[in-house]
N, C-alpha and C. Protein backbone atom coordinates (compact mmCIF):
# COMPACT_ATOMS: atom_id res chain seq x y z
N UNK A 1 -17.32 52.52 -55.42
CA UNK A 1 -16.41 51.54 -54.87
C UNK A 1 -16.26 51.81 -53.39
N UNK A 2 -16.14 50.72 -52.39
CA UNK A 2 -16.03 50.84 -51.31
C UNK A 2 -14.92 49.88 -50.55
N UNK A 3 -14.13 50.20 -49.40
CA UNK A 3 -13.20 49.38 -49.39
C UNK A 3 -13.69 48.71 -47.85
N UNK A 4 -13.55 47.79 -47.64
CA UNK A 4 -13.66 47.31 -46.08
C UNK A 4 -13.28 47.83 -45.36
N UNK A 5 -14.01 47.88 -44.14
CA UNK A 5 -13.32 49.08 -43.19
C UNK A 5 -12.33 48.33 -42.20
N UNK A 6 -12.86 47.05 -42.12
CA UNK A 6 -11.60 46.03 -41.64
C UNK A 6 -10.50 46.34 -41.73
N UNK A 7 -10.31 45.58 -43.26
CA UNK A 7 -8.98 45.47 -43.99
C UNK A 7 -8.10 46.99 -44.14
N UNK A 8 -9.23 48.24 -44.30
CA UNK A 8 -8.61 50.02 -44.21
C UNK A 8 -7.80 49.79 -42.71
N UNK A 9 -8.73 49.42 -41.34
CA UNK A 9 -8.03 49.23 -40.43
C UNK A 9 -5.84 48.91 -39.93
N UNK A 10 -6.31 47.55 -41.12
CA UNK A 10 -5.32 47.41 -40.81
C UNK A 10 -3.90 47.58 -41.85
N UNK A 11 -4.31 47.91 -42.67
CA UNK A 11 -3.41 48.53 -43.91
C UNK A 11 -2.82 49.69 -43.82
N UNK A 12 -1.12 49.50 -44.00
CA UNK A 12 -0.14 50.77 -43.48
C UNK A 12 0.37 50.92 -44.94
N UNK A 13 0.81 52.65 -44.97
CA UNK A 13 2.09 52.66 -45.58
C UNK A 13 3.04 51.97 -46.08
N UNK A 14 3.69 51.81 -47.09
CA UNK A 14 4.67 50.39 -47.26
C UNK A 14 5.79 51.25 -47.04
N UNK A 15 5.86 52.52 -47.06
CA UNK A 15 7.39 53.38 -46.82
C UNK A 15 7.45 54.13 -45.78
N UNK A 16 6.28 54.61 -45.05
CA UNK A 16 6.51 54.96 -44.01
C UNK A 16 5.92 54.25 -42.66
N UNK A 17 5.08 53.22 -43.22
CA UNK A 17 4.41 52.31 -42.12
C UNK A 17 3.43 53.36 -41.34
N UNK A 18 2.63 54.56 -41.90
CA UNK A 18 1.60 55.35 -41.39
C UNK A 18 0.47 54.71 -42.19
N UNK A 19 -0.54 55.49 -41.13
CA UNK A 19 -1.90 55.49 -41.82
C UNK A 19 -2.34 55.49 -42.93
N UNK A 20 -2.97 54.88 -44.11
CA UNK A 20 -3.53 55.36 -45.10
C UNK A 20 -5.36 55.86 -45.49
N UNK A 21 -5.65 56.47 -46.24
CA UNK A 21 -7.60 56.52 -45.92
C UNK A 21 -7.31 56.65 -47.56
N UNK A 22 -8.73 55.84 -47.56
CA UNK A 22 -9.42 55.82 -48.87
C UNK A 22 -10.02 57.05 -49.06
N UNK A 23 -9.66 57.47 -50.73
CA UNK A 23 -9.90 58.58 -51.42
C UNK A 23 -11.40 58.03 -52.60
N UNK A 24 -12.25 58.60 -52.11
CA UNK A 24 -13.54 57.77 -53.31
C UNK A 24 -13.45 58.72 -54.50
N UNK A 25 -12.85 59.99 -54.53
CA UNK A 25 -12.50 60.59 -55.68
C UNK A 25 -11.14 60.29 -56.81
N UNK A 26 -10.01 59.87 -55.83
CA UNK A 26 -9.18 59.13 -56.63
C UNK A 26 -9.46 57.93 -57.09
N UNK A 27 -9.98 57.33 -56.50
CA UNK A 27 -9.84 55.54 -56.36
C UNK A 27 -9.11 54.67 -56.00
N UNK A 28 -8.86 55.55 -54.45
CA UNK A 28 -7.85 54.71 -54.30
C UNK A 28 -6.82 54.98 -52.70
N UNK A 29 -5.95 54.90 -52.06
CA UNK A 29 -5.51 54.40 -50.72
C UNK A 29 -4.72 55.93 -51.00
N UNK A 30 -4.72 56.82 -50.01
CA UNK A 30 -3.88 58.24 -49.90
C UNK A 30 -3.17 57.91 -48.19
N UNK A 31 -1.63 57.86 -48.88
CA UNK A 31 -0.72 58.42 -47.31
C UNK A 31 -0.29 60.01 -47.44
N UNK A 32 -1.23 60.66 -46.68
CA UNK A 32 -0.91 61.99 -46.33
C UNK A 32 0.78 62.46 -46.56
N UNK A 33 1.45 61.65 -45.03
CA UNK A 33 2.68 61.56 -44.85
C UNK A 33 3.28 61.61 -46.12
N UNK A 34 3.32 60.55 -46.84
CA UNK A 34 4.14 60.09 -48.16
C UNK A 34 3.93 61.03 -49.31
N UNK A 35 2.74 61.54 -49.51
CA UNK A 35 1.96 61.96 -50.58
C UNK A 35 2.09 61.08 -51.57
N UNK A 36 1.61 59.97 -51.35
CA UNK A 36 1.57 58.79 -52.43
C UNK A 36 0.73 58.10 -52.73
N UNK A 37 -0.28 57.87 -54.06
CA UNK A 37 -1.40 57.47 -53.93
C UNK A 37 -1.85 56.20 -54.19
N UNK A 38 -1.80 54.89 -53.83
CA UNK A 38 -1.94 53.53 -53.92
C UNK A 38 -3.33 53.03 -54.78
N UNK A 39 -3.34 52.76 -56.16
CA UNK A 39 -4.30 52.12 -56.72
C UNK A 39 -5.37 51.06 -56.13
N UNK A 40 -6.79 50.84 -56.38
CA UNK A 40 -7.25 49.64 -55.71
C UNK A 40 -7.48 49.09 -57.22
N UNK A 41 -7.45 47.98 -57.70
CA UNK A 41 -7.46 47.02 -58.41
C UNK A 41 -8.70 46.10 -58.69
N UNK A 42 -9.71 45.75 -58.86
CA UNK A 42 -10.69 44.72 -58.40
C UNK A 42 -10.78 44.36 -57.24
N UNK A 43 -11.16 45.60 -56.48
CA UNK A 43 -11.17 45.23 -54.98
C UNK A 43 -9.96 45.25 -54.43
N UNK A 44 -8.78 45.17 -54.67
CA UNK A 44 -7.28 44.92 -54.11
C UNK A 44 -6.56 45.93 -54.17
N UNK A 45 -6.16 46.31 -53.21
CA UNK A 45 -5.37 47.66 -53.01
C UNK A 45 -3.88 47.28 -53.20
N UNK A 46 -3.20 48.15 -54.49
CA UNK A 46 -1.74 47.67 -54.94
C UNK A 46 -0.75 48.00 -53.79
N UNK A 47 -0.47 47.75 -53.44
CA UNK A 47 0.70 48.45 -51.89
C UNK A 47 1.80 48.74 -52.50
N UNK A 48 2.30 48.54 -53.41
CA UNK A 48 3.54 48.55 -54.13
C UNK A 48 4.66 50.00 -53.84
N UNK A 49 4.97 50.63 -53.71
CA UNK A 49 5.75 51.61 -53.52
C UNK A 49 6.26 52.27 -55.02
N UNK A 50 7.10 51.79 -55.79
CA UNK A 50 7.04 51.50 -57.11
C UNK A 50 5.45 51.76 -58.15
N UNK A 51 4.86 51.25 -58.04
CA UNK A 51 3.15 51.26 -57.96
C UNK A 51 2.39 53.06 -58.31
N UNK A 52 2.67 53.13 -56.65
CA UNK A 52 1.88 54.05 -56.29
C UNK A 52 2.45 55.48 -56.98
N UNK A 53 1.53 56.88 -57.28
CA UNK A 53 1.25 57.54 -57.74
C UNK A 53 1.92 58.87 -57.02
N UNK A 54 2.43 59.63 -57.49
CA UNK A 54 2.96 60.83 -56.28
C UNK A 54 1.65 61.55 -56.52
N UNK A 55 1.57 62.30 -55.04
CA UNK A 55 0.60 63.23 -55.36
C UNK A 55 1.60 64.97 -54.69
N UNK A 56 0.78 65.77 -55.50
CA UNK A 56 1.14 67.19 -55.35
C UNK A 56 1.08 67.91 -54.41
């Protein structure tokens, strides 16, 4: 799976409004900051806050 590098461009955090980078081992959108890990969906990255995954 690969995500556009466009759309990575311009896609923030929904809680802290930082950076996020695609994880090709999770599957999926990692905010460092947050430690929170955002699902991609059929191509669609869930932004949800609620959603997303804590990471350790």
């Amino acid at each position: 799976m690969a995500l556009n590098e466009k759309l990575l461009e311009i896609l923030a955090c929904p809680q802290c409004k930082g950076n996020v980078r695609f994880d090709e081992k999770l599957e999926g959108l990692v905010c460092e900051r947050c430690k929170l890990l955002f699902a991609i969906v059929n191509n669609i990255p869930i932004m949800l806050i609620e959603e997303a995954k804590k990471l350790s």
